[in-house]
C-alpha atoms as a PDB file:
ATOM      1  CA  UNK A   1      90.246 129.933  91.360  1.00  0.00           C
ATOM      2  CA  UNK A   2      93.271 129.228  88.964  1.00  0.00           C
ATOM      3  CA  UNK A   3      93.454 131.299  85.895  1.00  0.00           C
ATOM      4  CA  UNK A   4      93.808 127.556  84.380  1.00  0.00           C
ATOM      5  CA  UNK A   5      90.117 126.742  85.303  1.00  0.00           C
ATOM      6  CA  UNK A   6      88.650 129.963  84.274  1.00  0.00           C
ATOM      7  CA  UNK A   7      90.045 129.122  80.876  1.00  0.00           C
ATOM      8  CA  UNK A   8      89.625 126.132  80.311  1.00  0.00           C
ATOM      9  CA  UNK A   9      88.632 125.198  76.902  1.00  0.00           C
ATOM     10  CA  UNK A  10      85.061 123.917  75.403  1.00  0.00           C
ATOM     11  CA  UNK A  11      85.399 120.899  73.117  1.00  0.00           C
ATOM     12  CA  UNK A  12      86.839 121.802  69.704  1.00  0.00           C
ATOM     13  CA  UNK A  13      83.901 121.398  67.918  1.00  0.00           C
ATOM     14  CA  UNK A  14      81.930 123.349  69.850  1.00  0.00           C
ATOM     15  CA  UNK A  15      83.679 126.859  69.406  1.00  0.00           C
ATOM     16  CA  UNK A  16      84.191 126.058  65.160  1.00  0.00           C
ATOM     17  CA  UNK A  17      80.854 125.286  65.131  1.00  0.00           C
ATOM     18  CA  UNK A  18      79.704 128.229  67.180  1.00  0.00           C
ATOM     19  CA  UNK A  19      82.177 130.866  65.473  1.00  0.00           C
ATOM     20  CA  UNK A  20      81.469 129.776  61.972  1.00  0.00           C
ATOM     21  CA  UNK A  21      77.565 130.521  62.080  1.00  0.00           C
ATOM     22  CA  UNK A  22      78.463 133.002  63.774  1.00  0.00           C
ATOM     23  CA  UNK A  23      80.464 134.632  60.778  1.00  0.00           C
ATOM     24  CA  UNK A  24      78.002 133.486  58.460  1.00  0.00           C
ATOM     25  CA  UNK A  25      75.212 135.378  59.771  1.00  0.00           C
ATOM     26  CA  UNK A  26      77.199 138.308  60.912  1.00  0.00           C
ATOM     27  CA  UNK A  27      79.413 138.834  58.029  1.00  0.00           C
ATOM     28  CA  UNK A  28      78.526 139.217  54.399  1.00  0.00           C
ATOM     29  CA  UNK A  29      79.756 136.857  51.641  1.00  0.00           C
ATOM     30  CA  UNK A  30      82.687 137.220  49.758  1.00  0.00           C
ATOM     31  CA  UNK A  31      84.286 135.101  46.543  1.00  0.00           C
ATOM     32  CA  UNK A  32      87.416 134.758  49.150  1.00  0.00           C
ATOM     33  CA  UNK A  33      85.036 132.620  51.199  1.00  0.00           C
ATOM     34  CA  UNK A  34      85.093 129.869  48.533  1.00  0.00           C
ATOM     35  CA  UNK A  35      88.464 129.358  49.312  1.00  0.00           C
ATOM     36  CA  UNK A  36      88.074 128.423  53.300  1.00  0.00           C
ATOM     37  CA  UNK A  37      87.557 126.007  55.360  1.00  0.00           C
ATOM     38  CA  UNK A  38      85.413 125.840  58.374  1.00  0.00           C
ATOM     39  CA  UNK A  39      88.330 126.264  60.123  1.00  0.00           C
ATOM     40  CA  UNK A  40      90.014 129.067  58.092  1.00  0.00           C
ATOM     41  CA  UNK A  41      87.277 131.223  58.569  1.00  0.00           C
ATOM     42  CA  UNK A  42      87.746 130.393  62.913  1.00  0.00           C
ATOM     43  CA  UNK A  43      91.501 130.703  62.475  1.00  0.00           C
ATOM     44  CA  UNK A  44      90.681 134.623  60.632  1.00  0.00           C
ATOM     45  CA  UNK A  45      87.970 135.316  63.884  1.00  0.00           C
ATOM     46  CA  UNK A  46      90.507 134.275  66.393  1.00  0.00           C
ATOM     47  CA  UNK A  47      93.191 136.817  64.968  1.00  0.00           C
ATOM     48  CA  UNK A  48      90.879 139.436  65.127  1.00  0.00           C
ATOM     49  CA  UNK A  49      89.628 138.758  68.128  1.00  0.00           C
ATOM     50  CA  UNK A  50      93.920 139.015  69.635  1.00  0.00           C
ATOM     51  CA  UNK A  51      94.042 141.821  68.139  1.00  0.00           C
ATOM     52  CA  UNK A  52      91.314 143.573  69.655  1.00  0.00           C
ATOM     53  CA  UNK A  53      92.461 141.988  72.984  1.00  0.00           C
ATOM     54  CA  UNK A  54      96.068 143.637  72.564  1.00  0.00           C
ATOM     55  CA  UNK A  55      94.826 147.024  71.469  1.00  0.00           C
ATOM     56  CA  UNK A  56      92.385 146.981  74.503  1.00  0.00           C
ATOM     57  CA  UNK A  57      95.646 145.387  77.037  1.00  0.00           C
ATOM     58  CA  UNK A  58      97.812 148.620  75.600  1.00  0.00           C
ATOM     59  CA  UNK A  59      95.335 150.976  76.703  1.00  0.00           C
ATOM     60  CA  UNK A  60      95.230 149.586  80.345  1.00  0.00           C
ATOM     61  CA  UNK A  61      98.654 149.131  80.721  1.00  0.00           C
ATOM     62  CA  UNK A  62      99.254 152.289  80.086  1.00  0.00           C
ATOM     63  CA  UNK A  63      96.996 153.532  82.253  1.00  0.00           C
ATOM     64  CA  UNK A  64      98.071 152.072  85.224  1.00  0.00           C
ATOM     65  CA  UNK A  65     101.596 153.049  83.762  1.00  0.00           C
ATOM     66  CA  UNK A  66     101.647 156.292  82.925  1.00  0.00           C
ATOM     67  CA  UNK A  67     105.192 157.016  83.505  1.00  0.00           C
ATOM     68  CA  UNK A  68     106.573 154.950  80.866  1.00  0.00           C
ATOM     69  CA  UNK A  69     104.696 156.670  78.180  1.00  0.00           C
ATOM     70  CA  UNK A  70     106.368 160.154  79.716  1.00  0.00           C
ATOM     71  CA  UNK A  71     109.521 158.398  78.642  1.00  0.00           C
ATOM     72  CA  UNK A  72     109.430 159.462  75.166  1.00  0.00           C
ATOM     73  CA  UNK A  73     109.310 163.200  74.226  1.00  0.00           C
ATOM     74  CA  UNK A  74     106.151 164.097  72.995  1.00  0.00           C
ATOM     75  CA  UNK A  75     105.145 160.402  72.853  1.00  0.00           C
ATOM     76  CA  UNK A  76     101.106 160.231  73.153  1.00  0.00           C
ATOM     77  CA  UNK A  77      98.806 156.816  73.593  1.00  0.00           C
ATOM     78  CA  UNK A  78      97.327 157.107  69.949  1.00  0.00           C
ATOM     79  CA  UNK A  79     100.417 157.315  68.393  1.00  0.00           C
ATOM     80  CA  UNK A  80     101.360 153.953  70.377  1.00  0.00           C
ATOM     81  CA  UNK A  81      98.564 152.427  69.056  1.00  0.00           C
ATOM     82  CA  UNK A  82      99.309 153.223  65.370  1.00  0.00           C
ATOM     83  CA  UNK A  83     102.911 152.481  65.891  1.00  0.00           C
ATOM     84  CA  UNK A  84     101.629 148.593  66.893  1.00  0.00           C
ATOM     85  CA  UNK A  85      98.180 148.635  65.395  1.00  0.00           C
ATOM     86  CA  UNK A  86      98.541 150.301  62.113  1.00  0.00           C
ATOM     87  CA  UNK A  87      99.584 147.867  59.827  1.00  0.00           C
ATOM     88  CA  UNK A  88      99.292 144.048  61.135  1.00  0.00           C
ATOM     89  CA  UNK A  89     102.460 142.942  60.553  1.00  0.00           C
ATOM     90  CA  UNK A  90     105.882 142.121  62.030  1.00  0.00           C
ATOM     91  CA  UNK A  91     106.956 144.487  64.355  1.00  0.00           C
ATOM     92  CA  UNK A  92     110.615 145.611  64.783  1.00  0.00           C
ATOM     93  CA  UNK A  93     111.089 149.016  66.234  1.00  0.00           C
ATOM     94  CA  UNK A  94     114.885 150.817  66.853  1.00  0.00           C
ATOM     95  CA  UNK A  95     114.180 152.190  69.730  1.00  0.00           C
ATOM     96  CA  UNK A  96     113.602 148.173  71.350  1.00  0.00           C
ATOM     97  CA  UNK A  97     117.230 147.246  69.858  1.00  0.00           C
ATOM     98  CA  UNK A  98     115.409 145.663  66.651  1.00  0.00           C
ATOM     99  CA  UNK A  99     113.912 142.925  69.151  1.00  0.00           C
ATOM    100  CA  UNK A 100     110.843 140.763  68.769  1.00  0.00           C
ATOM    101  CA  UNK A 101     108.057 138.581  70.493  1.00  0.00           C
ATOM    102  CA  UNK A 102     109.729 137.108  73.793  1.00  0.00           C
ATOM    103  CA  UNK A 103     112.758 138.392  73.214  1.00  0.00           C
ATOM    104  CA  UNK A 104     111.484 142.454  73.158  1.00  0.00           C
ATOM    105  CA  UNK A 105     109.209 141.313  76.248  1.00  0.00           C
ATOM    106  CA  UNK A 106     112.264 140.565  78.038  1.00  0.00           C
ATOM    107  CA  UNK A 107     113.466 144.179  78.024  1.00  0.00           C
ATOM    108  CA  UNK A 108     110.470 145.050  80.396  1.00  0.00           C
ATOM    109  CA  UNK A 109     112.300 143.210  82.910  1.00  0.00           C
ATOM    110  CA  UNK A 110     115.708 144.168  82.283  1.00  0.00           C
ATOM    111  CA  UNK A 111     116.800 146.388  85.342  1.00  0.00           C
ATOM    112  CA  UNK A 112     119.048 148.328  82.683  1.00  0.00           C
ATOM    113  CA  UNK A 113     116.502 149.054  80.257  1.00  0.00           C
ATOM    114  CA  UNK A 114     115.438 152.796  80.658  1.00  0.00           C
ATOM    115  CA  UNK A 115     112.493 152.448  77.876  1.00  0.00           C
ATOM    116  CA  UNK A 116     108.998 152.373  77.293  1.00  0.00           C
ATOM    117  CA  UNK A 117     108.427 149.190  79.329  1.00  0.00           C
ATOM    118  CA  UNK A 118     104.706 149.126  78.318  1.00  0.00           C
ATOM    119  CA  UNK A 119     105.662 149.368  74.527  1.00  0.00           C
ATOM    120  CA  UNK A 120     108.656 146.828  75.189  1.00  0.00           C
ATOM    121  CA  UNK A 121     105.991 144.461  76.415  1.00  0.00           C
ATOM    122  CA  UNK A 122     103.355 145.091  74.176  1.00  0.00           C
ATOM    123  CA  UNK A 123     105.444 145.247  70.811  1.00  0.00           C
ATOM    124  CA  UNK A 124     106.872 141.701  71.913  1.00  0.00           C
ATOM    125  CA  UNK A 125     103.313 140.082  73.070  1.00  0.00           C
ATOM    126  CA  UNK A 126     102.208 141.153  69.247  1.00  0.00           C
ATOM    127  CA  UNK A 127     105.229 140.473  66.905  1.00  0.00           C
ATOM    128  CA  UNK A 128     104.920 136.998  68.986  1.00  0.00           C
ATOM    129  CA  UNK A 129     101.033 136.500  68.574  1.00  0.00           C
ATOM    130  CA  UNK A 130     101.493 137.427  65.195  1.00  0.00           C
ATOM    131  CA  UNK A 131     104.143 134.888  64.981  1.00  0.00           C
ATOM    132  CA  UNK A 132     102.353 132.106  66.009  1.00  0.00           C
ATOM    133  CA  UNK A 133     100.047 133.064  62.802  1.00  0.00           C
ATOM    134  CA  UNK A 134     103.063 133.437  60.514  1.00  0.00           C
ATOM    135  CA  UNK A 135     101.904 137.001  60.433  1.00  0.00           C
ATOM    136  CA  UNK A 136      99.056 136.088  58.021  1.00  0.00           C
ATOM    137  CA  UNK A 137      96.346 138.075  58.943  1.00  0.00           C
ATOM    138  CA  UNK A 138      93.854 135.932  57.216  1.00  0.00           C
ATOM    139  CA  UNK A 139      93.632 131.798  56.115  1.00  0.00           C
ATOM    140  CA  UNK A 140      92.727 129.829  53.148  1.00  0.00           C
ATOM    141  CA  UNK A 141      92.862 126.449  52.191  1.00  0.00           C
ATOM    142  CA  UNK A 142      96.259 125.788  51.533  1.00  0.00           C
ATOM    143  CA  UNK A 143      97.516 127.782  54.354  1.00  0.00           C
ATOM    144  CA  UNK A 144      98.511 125.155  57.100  1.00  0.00           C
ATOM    145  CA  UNK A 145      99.041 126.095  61.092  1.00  0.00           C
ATOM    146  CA  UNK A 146     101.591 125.119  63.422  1.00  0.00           C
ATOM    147  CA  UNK A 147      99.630 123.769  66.541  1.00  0.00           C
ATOM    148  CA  UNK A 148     102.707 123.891  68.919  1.00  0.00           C
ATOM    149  CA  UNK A 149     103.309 127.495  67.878  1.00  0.00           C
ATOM    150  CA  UNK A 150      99.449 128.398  68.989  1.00  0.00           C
ATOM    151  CA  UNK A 151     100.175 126.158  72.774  1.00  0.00           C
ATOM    152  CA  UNK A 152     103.690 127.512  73.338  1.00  0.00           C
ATOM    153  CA  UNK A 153     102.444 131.037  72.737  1.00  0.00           C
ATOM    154  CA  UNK A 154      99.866 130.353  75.324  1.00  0.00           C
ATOM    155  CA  UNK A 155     102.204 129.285  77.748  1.00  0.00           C
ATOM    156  CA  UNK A 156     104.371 132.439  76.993  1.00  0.00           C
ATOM    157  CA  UNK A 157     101.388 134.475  78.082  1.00  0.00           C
ATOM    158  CA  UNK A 158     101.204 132.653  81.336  1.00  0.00           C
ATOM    159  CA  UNK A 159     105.101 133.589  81.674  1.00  0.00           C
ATOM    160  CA  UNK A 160     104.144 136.982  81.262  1.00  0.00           C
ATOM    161  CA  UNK A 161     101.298 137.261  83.652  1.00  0.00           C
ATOM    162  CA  UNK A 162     103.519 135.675  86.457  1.00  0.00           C
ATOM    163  CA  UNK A 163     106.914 138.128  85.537  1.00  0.00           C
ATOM    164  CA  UNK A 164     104.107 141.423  85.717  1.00  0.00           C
ATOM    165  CA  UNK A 165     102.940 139.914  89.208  1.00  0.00           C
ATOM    166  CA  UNK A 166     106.430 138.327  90.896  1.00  0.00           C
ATOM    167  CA  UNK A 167     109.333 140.413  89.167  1.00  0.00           C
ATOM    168  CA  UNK A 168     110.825 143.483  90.828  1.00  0.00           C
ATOM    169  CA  UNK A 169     113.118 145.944  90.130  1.00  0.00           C
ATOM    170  CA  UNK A 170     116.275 146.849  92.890  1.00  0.00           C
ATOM    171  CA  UNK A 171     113.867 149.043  94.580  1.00  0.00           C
ATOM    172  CA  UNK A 172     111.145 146.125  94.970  1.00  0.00           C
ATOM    173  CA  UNK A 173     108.806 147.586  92.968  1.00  0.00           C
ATOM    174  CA  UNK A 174     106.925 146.260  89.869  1.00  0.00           C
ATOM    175  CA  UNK A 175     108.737 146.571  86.655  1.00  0.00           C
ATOM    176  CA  UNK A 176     104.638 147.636  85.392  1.00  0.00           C
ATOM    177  CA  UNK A 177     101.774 147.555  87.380  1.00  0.00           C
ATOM    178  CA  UNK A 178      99.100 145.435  86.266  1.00  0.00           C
ATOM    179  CA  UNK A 179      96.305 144.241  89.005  1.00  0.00           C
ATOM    180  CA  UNK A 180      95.820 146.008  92.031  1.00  0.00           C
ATOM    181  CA  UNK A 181      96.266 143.855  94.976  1.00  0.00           C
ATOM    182  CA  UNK A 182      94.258 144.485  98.416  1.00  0.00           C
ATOM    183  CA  UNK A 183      95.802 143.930 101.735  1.00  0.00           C
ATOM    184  CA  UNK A 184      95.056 140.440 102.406  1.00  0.00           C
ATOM    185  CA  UNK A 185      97.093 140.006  99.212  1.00  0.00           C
ATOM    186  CA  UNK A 186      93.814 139.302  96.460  1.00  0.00           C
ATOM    187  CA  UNK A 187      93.566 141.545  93.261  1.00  0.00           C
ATOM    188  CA  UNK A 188      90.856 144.467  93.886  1.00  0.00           C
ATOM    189  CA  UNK A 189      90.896 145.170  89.836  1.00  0.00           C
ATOM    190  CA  UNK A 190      90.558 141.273  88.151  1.00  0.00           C
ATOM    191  CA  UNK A 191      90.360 143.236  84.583  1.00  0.00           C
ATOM    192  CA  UNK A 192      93.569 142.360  83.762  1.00  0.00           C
ATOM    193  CA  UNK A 193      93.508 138.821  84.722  1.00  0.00           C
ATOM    194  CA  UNK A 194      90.272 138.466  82.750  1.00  0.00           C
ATOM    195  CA  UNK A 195      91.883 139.896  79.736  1.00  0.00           C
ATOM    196  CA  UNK A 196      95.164 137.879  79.733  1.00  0.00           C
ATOM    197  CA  UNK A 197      92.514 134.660  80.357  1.00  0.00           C
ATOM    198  CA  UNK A 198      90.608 135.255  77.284  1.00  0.00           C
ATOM    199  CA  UNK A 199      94.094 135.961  74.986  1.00  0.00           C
ATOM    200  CA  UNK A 200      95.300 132.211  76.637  1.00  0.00           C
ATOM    201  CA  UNK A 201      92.097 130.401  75.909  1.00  0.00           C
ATOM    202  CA  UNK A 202      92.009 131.827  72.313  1.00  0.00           C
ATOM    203  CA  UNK A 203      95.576 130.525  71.925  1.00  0.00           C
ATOM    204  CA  UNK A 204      94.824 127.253  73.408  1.00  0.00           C
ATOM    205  CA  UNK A 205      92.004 126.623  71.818  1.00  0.00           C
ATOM    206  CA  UNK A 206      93.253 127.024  68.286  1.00  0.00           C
ATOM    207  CA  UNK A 207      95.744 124.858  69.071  1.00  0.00           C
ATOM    208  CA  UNK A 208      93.603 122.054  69.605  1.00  0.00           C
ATOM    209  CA  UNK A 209      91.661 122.648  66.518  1.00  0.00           C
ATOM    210  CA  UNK A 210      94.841 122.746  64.807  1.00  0.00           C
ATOM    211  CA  UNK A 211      96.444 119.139  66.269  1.00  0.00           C
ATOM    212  CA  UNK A 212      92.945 117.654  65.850  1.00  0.00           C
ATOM    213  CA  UNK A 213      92.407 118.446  61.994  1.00  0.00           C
ATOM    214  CA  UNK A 214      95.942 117.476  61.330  1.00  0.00           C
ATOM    215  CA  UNK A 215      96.625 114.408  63.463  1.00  0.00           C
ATOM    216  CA  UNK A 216      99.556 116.189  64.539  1.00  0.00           C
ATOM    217  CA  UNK A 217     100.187 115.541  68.177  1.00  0.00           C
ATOM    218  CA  UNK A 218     101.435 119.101  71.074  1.00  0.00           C
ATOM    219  CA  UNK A 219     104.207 118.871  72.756  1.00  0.00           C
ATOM    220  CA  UNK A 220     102.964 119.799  76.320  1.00  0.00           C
ATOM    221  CA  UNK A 221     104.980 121.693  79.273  1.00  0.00           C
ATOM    222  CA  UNK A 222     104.707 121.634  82.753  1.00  0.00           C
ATOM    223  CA  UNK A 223     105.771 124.975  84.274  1.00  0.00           C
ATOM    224  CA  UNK A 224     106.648 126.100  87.616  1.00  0.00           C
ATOM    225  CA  UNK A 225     107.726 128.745  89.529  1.00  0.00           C
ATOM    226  CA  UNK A 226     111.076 127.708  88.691  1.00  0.00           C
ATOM    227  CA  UNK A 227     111.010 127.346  85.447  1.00  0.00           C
ATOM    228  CA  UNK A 228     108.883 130.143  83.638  1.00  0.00           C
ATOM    229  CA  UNK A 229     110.958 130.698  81.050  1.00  0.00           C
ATOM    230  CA  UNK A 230     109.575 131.878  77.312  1.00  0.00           C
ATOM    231  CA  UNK A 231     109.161 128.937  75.341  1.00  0.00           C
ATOM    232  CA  UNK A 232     110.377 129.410  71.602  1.00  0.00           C
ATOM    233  CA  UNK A 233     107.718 130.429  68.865  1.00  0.00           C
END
């Protein structure tokens, strides 16, 4: 099964609907709330939700990737996560050549980049998610969204997911190891998959609840093997 169907989206109204009672029966009220929209307060649970999704894609990745945290004296996994989770904001780090979203991703796959390749990855996936929300970590009424922001950083994701599964380094190796693959050539651990599936349909989906409240029309790619290139955010 493609990761396409897996993900493929419910009818906009469906998940705003859904998510919103959602909030109102889980959350509790606050004077802030006067100034959303239905859609706001989906836009705010879909951030959070990323978030969560990154912070939990970290973890695994480095994991399976041990080595790469080794690569910094001293470095340690919870001071990764406060160095990209701490403050949700724009992330520009020294040590990545100042680089950000697609850009810092593409490090990971640079064959002369001696670096954290998890942290090159995973700084760039944020700064790019974070992007696509203007770095606002929370909408109100005036606030507007850019619906082919939300779809091309979907289709970035995709790019990513095929570069951790087809690139190689000179020694035909994975840059980062991701799923485990069996011997007839199917991923034993689909954790991975899963969780770069649910990160993609979040995107998507906000996209189309963007275009539809605003009439404004997305620009849609086709993308092959040929041609997975990061789209611009």
């Amino acid at each position: 099964m493609s990761l396409r169907a897996v993900i493929a989206p419910l009818p906009a109204i469906t998940l705003v609907t859904t998510i919103a009672l959602t909030a109102c029966t889980a959350g509790s009220f606050r004077p802030q709330n006067l100034a959303k929209t239905e859609v706001d307060q989906v836009t705010d649970l879909h951030i959070l939700a990323q978030e969560a999704h990154l912070r939990e894609l970290t973890i695994k990745l480095y994991r399976r990737n041990p080595r790469e945290l080794r690569k910094q004296p001293g470095q340690a996994l919870e001071k990764r996560l406060q160095q990209l989770f701490g403050e949700r904001s724009e992330l520009r780090f020294a040590e990545l050549d100042n680089r950000q979203a697609t850009d810092a991703m593409l490090l990971a796959f640079d064959d002369h980049y001696t670096g954290d390749r998890v942290f090159a990855v995973m700084a760039g996936l944020t700064d790019m998610l974070r992007r696509s929300y203007d770095y606002k970590v929370e909408y109100f009424m005036l606030d507007e969204l850019d619906q082919q922001k939300l779809y091309n950083s979907a289709r970035n994701i995709e790019v990513l997911v095929w570069r951790l599964s087809h690139k190689r380094d000179p020694q035909n190796q994975p840059y980062l190891l991701s799923n485990e693959m069996s011997e007839d050539a199917r991923p034993d651990n689909l954790s991975f998959e899963r969780l770069f599936g649910k990160m993609i349909a979040l995107q998507d989906m906000m996209a189309e609840i963007t275009a539809d409240s605003s009439n404004r029309a997305i620009n849609r790619v086709v993308q092959g093997a040929a041609t997975m290139i990061f789209l611009p955010i």
